[in-house]
PDB file of N, CA and C in Angstrom:
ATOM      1  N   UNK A   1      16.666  38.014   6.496  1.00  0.00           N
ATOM      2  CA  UNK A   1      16.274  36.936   5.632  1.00  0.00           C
ATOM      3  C   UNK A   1      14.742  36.845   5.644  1.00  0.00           C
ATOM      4  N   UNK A   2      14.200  36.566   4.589  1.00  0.00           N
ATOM      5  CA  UNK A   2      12.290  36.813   4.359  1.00  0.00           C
ATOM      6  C   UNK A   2      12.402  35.343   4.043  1.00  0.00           C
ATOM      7  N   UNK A   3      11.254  34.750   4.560  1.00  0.00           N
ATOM      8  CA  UNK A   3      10.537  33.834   3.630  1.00  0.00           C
ATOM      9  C   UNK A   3       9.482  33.860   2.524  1.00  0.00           C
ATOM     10  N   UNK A   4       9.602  33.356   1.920  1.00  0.00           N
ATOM     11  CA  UNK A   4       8.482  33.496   0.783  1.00  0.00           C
ATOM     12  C   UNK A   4       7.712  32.879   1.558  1.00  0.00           C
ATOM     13  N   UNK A   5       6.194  33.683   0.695  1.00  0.00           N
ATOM     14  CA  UNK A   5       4.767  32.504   1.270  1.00  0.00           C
ATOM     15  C   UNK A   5       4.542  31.581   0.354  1.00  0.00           C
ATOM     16  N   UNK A   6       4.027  30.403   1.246  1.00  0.00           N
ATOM     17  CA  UNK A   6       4.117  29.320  -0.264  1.00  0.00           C
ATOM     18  C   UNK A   6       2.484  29.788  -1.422  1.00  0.00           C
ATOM     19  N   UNK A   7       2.710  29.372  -2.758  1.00  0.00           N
ATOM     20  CA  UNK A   7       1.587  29.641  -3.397  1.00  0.00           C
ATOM     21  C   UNK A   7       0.681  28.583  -3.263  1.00  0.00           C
ATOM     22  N   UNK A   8      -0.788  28.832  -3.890  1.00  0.00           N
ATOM     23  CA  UNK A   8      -1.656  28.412  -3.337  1.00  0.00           C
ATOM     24  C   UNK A   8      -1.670  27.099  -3.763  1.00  0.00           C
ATOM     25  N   UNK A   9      -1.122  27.016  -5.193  1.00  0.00           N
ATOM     26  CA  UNK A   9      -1.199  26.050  -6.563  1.00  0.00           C
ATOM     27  C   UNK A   9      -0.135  24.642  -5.202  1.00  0.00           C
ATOM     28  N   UNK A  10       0.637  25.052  -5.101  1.00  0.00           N
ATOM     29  CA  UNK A  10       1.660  24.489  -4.004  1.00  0.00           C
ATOM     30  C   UNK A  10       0.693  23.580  -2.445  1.00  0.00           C
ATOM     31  N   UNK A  11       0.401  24.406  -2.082  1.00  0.00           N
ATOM     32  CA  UNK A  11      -0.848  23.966  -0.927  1.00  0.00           C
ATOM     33  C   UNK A  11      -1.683  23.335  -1.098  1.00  0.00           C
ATOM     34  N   UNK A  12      -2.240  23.400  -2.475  1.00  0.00           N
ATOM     35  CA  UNK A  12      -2.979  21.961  -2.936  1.00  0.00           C
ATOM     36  C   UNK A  12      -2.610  20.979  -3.305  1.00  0.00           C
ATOM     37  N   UNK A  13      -1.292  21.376  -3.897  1.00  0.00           N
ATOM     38  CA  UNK A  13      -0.852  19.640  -5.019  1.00  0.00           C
ATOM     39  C   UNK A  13      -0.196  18.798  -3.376  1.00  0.00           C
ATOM     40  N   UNK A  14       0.428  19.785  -2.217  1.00  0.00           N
ATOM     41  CA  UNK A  14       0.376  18.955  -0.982  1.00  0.00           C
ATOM     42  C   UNK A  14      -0.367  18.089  -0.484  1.00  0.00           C
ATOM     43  N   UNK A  15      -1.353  18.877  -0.442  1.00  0.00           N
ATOM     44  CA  UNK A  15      -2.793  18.606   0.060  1.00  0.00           C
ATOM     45  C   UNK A  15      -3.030  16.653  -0.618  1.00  0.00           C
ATOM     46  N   UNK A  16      -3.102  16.644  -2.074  1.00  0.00           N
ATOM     47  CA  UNK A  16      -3.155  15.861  -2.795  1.00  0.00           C
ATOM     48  C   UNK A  16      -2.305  14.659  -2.964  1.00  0.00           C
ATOM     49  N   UNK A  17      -1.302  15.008  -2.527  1.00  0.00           N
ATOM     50  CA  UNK A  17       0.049  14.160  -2.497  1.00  0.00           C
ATOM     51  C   UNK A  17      -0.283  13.734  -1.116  1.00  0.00           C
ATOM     52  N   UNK A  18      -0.754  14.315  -0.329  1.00  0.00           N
ATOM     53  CA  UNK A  18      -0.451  13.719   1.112  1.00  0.00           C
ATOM     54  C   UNK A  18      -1.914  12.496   0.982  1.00  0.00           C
ATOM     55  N   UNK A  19      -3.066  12.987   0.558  1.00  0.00           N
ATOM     56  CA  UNK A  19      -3.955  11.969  -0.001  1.00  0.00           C
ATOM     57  C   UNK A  19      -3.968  10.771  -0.606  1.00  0.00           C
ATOM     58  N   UNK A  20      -3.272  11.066  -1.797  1.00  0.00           N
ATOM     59  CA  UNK A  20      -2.492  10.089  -2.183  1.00  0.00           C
ATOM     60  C   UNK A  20      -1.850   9.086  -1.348  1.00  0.00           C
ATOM     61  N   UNK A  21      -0.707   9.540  -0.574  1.00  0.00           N
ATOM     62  CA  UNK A  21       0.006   8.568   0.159  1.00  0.00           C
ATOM     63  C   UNK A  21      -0.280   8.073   0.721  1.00  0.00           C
ATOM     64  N   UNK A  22      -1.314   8.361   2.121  1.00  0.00           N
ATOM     65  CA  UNK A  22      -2.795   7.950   2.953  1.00  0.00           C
ATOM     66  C   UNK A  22      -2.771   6.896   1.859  1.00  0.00           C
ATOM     67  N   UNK A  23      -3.641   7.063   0.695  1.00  0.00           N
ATOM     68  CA  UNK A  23      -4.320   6.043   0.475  1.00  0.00           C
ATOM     69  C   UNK A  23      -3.433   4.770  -0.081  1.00  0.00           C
ATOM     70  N   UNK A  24      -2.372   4.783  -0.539  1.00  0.00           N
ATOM     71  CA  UNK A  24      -1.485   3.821  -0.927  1.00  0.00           C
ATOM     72  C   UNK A  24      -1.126   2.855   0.370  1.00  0.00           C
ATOM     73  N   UNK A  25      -0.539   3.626   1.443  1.00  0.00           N
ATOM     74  CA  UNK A  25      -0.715   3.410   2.896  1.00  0.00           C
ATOM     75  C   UNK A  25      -1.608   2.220   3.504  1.00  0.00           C
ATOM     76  N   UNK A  26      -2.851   2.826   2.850  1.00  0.00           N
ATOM     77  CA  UNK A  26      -4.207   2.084   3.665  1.00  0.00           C
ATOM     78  C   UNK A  26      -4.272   1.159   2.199  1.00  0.00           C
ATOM     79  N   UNK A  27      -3.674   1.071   1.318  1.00  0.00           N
ATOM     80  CA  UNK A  27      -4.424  -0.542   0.040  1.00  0.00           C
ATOM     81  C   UNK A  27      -3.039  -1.122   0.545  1.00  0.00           C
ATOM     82  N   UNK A  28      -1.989  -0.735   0.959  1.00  0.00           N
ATOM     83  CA  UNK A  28      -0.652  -1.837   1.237  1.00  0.00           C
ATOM     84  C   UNK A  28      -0.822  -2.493   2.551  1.00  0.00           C
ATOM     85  N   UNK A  29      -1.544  -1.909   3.204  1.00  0.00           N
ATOM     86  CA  UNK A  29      -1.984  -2.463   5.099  1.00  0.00           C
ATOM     87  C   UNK A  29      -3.398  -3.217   4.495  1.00  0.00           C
ATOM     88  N   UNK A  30      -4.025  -3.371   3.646  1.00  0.00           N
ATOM     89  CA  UNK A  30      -5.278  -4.120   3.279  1.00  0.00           C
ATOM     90  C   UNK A  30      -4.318  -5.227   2.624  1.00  0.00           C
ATOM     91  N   UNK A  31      -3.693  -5.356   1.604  1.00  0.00           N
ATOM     92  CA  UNK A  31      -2.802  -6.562   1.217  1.00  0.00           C
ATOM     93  C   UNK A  31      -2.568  -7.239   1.803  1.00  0.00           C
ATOM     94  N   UNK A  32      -1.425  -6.835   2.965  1.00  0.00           N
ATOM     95  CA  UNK A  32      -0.359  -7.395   3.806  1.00  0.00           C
ATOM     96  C   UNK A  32      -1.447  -8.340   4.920  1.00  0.00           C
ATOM     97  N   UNK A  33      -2.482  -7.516   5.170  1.00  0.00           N
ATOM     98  CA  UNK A  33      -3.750  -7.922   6.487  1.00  0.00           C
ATOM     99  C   UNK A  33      -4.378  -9.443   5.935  1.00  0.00           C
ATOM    100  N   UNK A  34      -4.824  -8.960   4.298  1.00  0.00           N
ATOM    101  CA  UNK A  34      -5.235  -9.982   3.661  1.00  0.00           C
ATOM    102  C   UNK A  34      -4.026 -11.399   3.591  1.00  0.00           C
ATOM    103  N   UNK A  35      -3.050 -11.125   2.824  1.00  0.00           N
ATOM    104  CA  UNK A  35      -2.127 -12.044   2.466  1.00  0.00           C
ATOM    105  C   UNK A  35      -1.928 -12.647   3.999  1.00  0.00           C
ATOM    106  N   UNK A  36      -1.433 -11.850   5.163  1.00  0.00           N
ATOM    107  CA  UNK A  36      -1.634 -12.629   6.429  1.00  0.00           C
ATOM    108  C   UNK A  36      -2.683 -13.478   6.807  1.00  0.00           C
ATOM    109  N   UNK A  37      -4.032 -13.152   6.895  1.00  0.00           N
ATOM    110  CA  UNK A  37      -4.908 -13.831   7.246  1.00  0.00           C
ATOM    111  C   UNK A  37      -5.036 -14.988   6.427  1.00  0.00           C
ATOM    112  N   UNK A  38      -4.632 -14.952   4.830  1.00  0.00           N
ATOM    113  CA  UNK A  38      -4.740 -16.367   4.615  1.00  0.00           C
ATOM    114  C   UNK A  38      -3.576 -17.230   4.410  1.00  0.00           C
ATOM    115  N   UNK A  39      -2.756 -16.970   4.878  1.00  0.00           N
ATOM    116  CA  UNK A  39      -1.737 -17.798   5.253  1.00  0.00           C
ATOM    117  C   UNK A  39      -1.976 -18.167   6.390  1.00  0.00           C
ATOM    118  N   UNK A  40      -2.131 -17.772   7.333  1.00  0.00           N
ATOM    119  CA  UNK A  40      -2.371 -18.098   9.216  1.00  0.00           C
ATOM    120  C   UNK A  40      -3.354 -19.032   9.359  1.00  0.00           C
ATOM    121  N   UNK A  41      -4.388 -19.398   8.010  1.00  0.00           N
ATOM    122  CA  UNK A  41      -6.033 -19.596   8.259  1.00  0.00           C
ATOM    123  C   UNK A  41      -5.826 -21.190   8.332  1.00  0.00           C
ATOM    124  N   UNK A  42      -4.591 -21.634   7.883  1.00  0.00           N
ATOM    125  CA  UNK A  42      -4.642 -23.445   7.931  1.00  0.00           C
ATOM    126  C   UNK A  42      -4.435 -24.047   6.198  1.00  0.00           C
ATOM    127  N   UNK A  43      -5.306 -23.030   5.547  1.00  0.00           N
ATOM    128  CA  UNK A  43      -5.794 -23.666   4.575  1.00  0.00           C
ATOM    129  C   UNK A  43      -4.580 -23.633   3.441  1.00  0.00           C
ATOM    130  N   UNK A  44      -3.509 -22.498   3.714  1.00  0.00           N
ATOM    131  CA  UNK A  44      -2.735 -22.621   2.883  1.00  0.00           C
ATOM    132  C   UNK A  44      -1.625 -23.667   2.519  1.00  0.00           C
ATOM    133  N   UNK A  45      -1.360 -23.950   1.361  1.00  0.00           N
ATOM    134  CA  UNK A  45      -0.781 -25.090   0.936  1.00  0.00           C
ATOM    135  C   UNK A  45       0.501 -24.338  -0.328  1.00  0.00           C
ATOM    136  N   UNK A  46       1.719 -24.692  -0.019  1.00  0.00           N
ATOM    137  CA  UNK A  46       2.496 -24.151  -1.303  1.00  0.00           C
ATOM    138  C   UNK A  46       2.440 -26.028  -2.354  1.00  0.00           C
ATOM    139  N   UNK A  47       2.492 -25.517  -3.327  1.00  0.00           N
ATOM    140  CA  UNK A  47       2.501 -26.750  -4.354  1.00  0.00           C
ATOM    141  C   UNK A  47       3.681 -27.510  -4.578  1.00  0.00           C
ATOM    142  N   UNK A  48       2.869 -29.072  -4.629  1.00  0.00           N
ATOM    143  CA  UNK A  48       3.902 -29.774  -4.318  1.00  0.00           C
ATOM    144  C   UNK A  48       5.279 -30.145  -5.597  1.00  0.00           C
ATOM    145  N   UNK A  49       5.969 -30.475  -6.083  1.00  0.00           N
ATOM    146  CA  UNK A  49       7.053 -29.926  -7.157  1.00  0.00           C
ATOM    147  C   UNK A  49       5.994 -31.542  -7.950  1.00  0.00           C
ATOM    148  N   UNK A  50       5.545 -32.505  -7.553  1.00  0.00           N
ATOM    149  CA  UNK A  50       5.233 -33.502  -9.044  1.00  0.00           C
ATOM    150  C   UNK A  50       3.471 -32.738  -9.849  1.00  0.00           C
ATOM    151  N   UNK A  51       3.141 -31.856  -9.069  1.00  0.00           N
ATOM    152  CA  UNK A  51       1.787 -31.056  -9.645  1.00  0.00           C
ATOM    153  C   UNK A  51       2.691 -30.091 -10.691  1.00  0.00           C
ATOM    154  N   UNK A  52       3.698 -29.692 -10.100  1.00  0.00           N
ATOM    155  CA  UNK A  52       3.939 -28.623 -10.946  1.00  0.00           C
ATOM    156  C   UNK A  52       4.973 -29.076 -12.650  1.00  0.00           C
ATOM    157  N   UNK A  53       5.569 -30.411 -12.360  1.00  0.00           N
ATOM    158  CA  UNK A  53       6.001 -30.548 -13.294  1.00  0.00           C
ATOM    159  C   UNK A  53       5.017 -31.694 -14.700  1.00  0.00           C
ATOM    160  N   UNK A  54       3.486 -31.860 -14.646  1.00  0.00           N
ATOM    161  CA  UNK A  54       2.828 -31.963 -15.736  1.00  0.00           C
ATOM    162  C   UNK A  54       1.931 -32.821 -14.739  1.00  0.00           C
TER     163      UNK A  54
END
């Protein structure tokens, strides 16, 4: 049984995809860090239901 070698075109779009994911990775851990910190900070408030109805 042989393996093929992978082509080169292949080794890059990896390369790229794995970049990609890294970076989706690191803006969803910046969200989650953010959205935590300002919830934890005191200041957050959910709205009260007579603001929201006029």
């Amino acid at each position: 049984m042989t393996f093929r070698t992978e082509h080169d075109l292949h080794r890059r779009r990896k390369g790229r995809n794995i970049g990609v994911g890294l970076m989706l990775v690191g803006f969803v851990a910046l969200v989650l860090a953010l959205t935590f910190t300002k919830v934890t900070s005191g200041d957050f408030e959910l709205p009260r239901a007579e603001e929201l109805s006029g």
